[in-house]
Protein backbone atom coordinates (compact mmCIF):
# COMPACT_ATOMS: atom_id res chain seq x y z
CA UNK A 1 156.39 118.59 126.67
CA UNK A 2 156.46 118.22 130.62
CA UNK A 3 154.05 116.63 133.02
CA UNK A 4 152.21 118.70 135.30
CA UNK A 5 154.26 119.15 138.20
CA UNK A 6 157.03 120.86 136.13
CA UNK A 7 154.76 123.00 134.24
CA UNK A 8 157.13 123.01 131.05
CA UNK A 9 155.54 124.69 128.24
CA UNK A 10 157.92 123.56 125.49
CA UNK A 11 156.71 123.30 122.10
CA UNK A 12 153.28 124.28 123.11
CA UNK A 13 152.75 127.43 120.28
CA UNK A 14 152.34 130.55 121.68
CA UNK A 15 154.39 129.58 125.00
CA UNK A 16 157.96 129.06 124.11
CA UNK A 17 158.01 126.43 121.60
CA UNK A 18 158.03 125.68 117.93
CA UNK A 19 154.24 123.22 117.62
CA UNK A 20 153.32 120.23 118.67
CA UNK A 21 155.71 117.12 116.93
CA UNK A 22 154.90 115.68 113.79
CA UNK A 23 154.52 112.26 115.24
CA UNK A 24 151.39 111.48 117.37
CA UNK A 25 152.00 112.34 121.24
CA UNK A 26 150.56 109.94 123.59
CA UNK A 27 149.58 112.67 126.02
CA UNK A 28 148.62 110.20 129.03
CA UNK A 29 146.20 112.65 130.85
CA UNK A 30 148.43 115.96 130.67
CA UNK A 31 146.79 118.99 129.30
CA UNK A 32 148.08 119.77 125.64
CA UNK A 33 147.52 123.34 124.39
CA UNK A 34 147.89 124.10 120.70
CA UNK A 35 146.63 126.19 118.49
CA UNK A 36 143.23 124.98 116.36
CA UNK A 37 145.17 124.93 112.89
CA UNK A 38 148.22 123.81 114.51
CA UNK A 39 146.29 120.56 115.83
CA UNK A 40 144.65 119.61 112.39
CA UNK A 41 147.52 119.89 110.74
CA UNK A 42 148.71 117.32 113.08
CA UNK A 43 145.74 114.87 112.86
CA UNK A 44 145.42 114.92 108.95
CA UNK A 45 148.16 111.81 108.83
CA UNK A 46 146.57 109.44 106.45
CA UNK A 47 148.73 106.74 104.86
CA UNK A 48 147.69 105.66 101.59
CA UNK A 49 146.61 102.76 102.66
CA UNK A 50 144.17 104.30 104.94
CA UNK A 51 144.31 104.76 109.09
CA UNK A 52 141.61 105.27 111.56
CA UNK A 53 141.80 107.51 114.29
CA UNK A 54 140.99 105.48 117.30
CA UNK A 55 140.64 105.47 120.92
CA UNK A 56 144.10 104.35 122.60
CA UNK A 57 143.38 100.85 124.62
CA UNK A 58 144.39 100.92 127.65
CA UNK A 59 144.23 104.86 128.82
CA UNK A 60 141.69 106.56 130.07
CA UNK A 61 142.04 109.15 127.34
CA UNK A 62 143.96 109.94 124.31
CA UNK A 63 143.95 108.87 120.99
CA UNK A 64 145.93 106.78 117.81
CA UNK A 65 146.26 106.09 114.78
CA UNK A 66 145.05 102.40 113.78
CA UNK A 67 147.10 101.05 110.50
CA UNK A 68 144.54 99.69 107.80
CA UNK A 69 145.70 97.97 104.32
CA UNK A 70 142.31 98.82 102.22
CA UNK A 71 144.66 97.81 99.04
CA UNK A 72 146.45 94.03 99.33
CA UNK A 73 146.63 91.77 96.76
CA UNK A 74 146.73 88.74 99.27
CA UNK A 75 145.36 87.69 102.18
CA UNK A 76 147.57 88.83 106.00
CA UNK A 77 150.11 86.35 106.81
CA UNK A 78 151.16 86.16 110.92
CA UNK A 79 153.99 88.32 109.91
CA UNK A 80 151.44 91.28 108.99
CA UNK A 81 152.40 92.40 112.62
CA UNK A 82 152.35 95.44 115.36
CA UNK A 83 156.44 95.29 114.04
CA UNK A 84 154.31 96.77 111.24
CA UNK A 85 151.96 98.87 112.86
CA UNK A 86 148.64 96.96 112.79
CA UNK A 87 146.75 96.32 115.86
CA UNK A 88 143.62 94.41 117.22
CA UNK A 89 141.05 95.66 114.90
CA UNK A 90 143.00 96.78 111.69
CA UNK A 91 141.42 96.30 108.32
CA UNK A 92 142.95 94.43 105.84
CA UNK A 93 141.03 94.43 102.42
CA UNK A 94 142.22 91.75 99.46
CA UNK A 95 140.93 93.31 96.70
CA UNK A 96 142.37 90.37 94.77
CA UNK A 97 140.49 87.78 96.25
CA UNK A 98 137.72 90.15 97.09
CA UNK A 99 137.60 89.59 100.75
CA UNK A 100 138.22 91.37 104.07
CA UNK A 101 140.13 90.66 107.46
CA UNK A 102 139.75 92.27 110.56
CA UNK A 103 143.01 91.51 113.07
CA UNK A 104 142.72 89.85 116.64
CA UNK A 105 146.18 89.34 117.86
CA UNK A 106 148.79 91.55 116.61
CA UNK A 107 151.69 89.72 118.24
CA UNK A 108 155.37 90.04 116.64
CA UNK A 109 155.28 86.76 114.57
CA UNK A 110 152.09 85.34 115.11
CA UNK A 111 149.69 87.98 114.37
CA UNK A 112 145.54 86.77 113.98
CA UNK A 113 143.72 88.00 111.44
CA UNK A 114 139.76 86.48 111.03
CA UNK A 115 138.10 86.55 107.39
CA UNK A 116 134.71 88.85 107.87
CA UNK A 117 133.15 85.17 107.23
CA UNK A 118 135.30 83.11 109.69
CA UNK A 119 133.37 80.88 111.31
CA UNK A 120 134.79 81.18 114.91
CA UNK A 121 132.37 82.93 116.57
CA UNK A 122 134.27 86.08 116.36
CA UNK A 123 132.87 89.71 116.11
CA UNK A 124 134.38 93.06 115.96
CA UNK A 125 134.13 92.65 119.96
CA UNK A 126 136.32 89.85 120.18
CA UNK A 127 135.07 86.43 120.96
CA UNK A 128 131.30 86.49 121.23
CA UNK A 129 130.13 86.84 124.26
CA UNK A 130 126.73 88.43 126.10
CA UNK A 131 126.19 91.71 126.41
CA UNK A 132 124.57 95.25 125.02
CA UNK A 133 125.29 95.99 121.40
CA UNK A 134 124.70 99.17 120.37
CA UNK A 135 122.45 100.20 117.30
CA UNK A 136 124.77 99.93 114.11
CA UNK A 137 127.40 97.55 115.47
CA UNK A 138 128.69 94.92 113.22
CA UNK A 139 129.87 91.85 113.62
CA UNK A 140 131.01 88.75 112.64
CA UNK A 141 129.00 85.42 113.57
CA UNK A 142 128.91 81.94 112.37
CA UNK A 143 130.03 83.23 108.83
CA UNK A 144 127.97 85.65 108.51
CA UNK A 145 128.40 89.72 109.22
CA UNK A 146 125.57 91.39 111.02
CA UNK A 147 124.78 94.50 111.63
CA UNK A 148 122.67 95.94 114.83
CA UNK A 149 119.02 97.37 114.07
CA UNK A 150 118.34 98.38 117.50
CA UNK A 151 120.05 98.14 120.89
CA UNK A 152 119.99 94.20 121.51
CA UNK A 153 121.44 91.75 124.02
CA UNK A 154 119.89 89.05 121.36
CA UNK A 155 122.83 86.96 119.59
CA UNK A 156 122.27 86.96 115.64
CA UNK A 157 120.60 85.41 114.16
CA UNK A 158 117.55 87.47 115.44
CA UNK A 159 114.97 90.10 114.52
CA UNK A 160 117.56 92.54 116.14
CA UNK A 161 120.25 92.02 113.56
CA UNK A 162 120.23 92.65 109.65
CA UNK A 163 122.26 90.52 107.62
CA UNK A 164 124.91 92.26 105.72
CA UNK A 165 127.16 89.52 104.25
CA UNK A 166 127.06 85.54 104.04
CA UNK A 167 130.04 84.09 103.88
CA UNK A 168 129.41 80.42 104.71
CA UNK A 169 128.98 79.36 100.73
CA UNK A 170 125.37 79.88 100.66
CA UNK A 171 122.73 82.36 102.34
CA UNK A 172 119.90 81.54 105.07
CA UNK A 173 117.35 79.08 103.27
CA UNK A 174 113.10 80.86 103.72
CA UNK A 175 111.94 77.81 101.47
CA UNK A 176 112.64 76.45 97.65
CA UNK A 177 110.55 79.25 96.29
CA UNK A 178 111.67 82.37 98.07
CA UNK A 179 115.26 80.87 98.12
CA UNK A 180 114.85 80.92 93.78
CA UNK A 181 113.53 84.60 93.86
CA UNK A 182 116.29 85.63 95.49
CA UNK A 183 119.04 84.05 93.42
CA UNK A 184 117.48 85.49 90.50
CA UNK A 185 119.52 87.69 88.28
CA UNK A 186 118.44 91.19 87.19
CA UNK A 187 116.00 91.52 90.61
CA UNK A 188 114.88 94.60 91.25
CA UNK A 189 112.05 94.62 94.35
CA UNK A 190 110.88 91.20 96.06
CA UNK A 191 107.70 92.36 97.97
CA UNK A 192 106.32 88.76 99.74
CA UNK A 193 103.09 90.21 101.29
CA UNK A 194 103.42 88.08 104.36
CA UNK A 195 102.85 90.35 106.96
CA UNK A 196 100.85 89.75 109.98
CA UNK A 197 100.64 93.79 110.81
CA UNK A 198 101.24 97.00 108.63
CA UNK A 199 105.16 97.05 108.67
CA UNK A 200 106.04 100.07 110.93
CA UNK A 201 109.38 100.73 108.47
CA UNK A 202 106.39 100.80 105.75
CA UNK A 203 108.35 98.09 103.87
CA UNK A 204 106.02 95.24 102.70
CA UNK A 205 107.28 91.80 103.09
CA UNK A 206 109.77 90.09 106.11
CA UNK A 207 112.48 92.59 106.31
CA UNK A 208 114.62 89.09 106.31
CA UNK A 209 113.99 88.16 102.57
CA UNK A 210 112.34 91.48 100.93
CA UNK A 211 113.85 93.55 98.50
CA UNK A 212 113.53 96.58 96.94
CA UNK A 213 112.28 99.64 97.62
CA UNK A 214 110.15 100.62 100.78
CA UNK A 215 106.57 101.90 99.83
CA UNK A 216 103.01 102.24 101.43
CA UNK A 217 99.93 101.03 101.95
CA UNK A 218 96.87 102.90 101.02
CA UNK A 219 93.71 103.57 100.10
CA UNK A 220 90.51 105.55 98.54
CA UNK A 221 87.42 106.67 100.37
CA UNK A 222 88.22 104.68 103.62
CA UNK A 223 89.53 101.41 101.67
CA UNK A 224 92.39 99.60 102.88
CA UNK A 225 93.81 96.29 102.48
CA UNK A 226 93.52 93.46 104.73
CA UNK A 227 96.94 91.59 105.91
CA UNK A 228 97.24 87.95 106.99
CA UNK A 229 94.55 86.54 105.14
CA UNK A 230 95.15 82.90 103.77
CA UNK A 231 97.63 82.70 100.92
CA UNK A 232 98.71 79.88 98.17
CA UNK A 233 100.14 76.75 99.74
CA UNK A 234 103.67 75.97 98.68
CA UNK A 235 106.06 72.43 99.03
CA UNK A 236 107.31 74.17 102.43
CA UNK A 237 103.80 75.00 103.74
CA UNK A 238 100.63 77.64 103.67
CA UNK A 239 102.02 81.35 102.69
CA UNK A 240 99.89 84.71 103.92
CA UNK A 241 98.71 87.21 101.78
CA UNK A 242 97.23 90.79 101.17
CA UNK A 243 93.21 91.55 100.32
CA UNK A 244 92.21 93.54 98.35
CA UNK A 245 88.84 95.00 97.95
CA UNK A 246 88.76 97.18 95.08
CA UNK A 247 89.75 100.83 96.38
CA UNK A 248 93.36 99.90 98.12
CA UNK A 249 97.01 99.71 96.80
CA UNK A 250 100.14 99.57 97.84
CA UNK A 251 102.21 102.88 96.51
CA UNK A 252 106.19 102.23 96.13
CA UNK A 253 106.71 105.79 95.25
CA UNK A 254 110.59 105.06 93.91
CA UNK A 255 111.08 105.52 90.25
CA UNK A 256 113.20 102.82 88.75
CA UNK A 257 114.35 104.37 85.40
CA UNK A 258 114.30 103.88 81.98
CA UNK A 259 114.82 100.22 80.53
CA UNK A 260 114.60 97.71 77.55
CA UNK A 261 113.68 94.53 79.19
CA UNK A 262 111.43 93.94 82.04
CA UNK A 263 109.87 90.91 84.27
CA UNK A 264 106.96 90.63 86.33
CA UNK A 265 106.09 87.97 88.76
CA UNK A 266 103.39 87.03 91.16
CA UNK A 267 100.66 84.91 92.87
CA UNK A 268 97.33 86.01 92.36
CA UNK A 269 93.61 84.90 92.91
CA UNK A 270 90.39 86.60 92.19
CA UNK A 271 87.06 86.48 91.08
CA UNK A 272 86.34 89.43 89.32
CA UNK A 273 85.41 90.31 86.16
CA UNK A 274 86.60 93.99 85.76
CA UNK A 275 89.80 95.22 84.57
CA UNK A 276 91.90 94.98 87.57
CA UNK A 277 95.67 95.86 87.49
CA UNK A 278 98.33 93.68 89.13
CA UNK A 279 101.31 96.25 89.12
CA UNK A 280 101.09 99.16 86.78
CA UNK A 281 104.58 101.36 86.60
CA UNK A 282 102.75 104.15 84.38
CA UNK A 283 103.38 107.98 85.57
CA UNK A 284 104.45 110.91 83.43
CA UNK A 285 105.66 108.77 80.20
CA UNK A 286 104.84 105.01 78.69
CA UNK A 287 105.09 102.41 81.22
CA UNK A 288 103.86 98.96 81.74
CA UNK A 289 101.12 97.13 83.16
CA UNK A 290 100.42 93.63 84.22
CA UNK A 291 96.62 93.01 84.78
CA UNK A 292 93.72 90.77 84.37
CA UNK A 293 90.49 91.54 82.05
CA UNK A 294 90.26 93.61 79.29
CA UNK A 295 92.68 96.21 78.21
CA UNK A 296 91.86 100.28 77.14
CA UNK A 297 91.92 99.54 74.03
CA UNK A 298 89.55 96.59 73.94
CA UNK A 299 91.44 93.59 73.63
CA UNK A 300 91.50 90.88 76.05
CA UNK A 301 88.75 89.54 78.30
CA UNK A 302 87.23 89.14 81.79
CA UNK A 303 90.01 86.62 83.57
CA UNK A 304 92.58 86.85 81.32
CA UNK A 305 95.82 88.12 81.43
CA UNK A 306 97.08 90.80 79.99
CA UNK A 307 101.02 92.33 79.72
CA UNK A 308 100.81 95.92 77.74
CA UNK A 309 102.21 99.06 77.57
CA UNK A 310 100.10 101.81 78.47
CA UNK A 311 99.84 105.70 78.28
CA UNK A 312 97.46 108.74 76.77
CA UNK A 313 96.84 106.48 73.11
CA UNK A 314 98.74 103.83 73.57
CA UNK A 315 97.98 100.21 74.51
CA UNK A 316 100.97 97.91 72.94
CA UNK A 317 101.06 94.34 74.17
CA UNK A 318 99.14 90.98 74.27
CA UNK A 319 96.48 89.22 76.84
CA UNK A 320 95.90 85.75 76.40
CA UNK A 321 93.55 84.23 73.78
CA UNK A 322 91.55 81.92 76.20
CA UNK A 323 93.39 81.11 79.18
CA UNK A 324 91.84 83.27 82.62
CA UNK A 325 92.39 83.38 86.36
CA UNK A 326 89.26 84.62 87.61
CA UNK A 327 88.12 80.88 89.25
CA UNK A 328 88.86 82.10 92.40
CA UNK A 329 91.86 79.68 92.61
CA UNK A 330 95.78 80.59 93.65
CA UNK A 331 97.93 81.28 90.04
CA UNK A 332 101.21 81.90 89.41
CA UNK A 333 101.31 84.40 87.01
CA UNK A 334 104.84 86.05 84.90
CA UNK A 335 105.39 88.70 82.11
CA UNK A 336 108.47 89.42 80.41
CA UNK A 337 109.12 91.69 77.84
CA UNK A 338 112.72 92.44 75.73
CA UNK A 339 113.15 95.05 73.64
CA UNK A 340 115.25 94.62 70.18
CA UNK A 341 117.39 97.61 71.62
CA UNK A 342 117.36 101.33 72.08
CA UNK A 343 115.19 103.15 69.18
CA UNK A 344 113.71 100.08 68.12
CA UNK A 345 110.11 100.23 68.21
CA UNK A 346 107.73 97.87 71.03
CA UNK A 347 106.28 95.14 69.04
CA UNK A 348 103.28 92.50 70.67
CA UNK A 349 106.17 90.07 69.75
CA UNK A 350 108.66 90.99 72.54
CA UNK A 351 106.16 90.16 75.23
CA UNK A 352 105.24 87.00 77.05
CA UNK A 353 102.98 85.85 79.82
CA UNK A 354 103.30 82.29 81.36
CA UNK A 355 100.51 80.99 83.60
CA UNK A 356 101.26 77.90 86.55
CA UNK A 357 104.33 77.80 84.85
CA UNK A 358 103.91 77.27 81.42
CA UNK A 359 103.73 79.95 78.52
CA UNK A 360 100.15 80.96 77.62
CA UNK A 361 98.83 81.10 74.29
CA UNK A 362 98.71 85.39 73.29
CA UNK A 363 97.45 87.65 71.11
CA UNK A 364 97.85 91.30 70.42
CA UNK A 365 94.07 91.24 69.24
CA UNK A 366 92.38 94.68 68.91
CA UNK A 367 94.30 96.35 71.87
CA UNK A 368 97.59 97.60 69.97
CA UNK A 369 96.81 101.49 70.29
CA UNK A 370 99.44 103.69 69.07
CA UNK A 371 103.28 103.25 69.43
CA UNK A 372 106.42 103.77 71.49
CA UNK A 373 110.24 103.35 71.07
CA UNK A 374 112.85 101.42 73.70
CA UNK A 375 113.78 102.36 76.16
CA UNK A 376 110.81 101.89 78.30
CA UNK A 377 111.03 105.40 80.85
CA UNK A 378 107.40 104.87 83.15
CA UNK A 379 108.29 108.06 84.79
CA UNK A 380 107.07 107.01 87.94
CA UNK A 381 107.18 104.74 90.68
CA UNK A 382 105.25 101.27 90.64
CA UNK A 383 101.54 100.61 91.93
CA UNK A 384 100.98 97.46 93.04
CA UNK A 385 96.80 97.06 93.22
CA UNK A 386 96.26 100.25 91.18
CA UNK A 387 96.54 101.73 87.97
CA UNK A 388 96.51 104.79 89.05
CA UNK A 389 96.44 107.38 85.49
CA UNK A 390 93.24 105.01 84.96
CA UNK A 391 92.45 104.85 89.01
CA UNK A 392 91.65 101.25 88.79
CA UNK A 393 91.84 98.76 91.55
CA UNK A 394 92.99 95.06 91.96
CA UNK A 395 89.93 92.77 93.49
CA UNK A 396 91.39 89.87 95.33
CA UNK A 397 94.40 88.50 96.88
CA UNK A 398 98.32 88.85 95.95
CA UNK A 399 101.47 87.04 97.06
CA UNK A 400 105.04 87.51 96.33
CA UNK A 401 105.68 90.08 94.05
CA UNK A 402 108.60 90.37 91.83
CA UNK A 403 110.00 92.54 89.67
CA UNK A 404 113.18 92.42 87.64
CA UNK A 405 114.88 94.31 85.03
CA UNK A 406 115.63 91.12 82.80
CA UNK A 407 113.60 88.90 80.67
CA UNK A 408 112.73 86.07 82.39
CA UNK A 409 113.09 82.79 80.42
CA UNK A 410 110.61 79.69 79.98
CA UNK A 411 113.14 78.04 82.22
CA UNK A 412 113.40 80.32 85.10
CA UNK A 413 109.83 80.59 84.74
CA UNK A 414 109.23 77.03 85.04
CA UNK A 415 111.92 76.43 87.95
CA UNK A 416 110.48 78.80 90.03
CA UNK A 417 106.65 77.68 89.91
CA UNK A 418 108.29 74.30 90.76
CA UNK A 419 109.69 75.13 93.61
CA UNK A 420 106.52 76.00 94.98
CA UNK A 421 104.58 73.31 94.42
């Protein structure tokens, strides 16, 4: 291969030569012909540890192959070098110590390589700096790896960035409570209901600290519910919530399978005395759901609570025997239920509802209707607000909603109502 001026064709295929070399050519702005098979066979070089095909730094065009180690059992050294073919940006993954690198100085001897959660200031740009970032960037900021959400000029923290990874020994703090939702085992959605306007990604809840599922609000005959309105007060200060008025929901839509222990948590306050559901994950097959007043098959009572599950002749589960939560007032309200494994049958004795913290006094009373093995299926997504086989509504007011796919104990339970109040 010749520059232009001598117009040598060798090894071009086709022209007088035998292909393009085996090794990468750093063309430098001449024109390369090849055939199309010809060239992939010449880009497919992957080593087993894994290159990237990059742009080459430094020339206006033309391309390389960037060295990656996607399978050490220690962390880089500064002898993990360009002698060894890494460069500024290579990837070096200790699956060992479960932790990545990304490399900043490649010099002979005294090669850099930053942990994803250094705490430098670095980001897959270099040393932070200002400038545009580009929708789905990442990088690497006070410990923490973000990634872009939008075009931004902000520097993360900000609305602009989504936090992928905390490495600093503990994530961003929203507050005792939230903080305990979150390091929660076995959770499945965190909805908080504090929005100011219907999320425009349809996702209830501060994308910062919601989990779960995305979902929608809705409505019947021209209901919908009302955002922002005044919520419980916790140790960190006043929370929002979402009205209801007795024809609204809010639809998840995402089925979350079949399962043999279950946990529901929220805040709730209402007045009513109908049968108003809090979440109810009933479609196609039994499911469960968490509700206040009286349940289809009778048991219960206006205000109290009530944990069951539900489906065409069946109503297994237990309410409580005198306890409500109908004064109008803020509650903190759980449900847990554990099966005794798969096959073995629901019983009122695997469930449990705790009220303010503290376990309520139950009963299965006249509602037990029927029967059902574990696992649990639902077969469909959640309704929060609305039963929706039995199209009834929630009246009233909900706050952080939580569902897992554990039991919840008496102690995580009580832990979490504490670090509300």
């Amino acid at each position: 291969m010749a520059d232009h001026d001598t117009h040598d064709h060798t090894g071009i295929p086709g022209v007088g030569g035998s292909g393009i070399p085996a090794s990468i050519v750093d063309a430098k702005g001449d024109l390369i012909a090849a055939t199309a098979a010809d060239t992939v066979a010449r880009l497919a070089v992957i080593s087993g540890n894994g290159s990237s095909l990059v742009v080459a730094s430094g020339e206006s065009t033309g391309l390389k192959w960037q060295k990656n180690n996607y399978a050490a059992s220690t962390a880089p050294a500064v002898g993990d070098d360009d002698g060894d073919g890494y460069s500024i940006g290579s990837i070096w993954i200790d699956t060992t110590g479960d932790a990545g690198y990304i490399c900043v100085d490649a010099s002979t001897g005294a090669a850099v390589w930053l942990p994803f959660d250094s705490s430098s200031g670095e980001s897959w740009e270099g040393t932070w700096s200002a400038g545009t970032y580009d929708t789905g960037m990442i990088v690497v900021h006070d410990d923490i790896v973000y990634q872009a959400n939008t075009t931004t000029s902000d520097e993360p923290p900000s609305a602009d960035w989504d936090e992928l990874f905390d490495g600093s020994g503990g994530g961003p703090s929203y507050g005792a409570y939230i903080d305990a939702i979150l390091a929660t085992t076995g959770l499945l959605a965190y909805w908080p209901m504090q929005d100011s306007a219907t999320p425009t990604s349809a996702r209830m809840g501060i994308a910062d600290y919601s989990r779960g599922p995305r979902g929608a609000y809705g409505g019947a005959g021209g209901f919908a519910p009302t955002l922002a309105q005044t919520g419980p007060t916790f140790d960190e200060g006043a929370q929002l919530a979402v009205s209801f008025d007795g024809g609204d929901f809010f639809d998840v839509s995402r089925y979350f399978g079949s399962r043999e222990a279950y946990s529901v948590e929220a805040w709730v306050k209402t007045s009513s005395t109908g049968s108003i559901p809090i979440i109810c994950e009933r479609g196609t097959a039994p499911g469960l759901t968490f509700q206040v007043g009286t349940r289809p098959g009778g048991g219960g009572a206006a205000g109290r609570v009530a944990f069951y599950a539900d489906y065409s002749s069946l109503d297994l589960g237990i309410h409580t025997t005198s306890a409500t939560v109908n004064d109008g007032n803020w509650h903190h309200v759980v449900a847990t239920w554990a099966s005794g494994g798969t096959g073995v049958a629901l019983a009122s004795s695997q469930f449990k509802i705790y009220i303010d913290g503290s376990a309520a006094a139950i009963s299965s009373g006249a509602g037990n209707i029927g029967s059902v093995n574990s696992p649990i299926t639902g077969g469909g997504g959640p309704w929060l607000a609305h039963n929706q086989p039995a199209n009834t509504f929630w009246t009233g007011s909900l706050a952080h909603v939580a569902v897992y796919n554990v039991e919840l104990s008496s102690g995580d339970v009580t832990a979490h109502y504490n670090a509300a109040i």
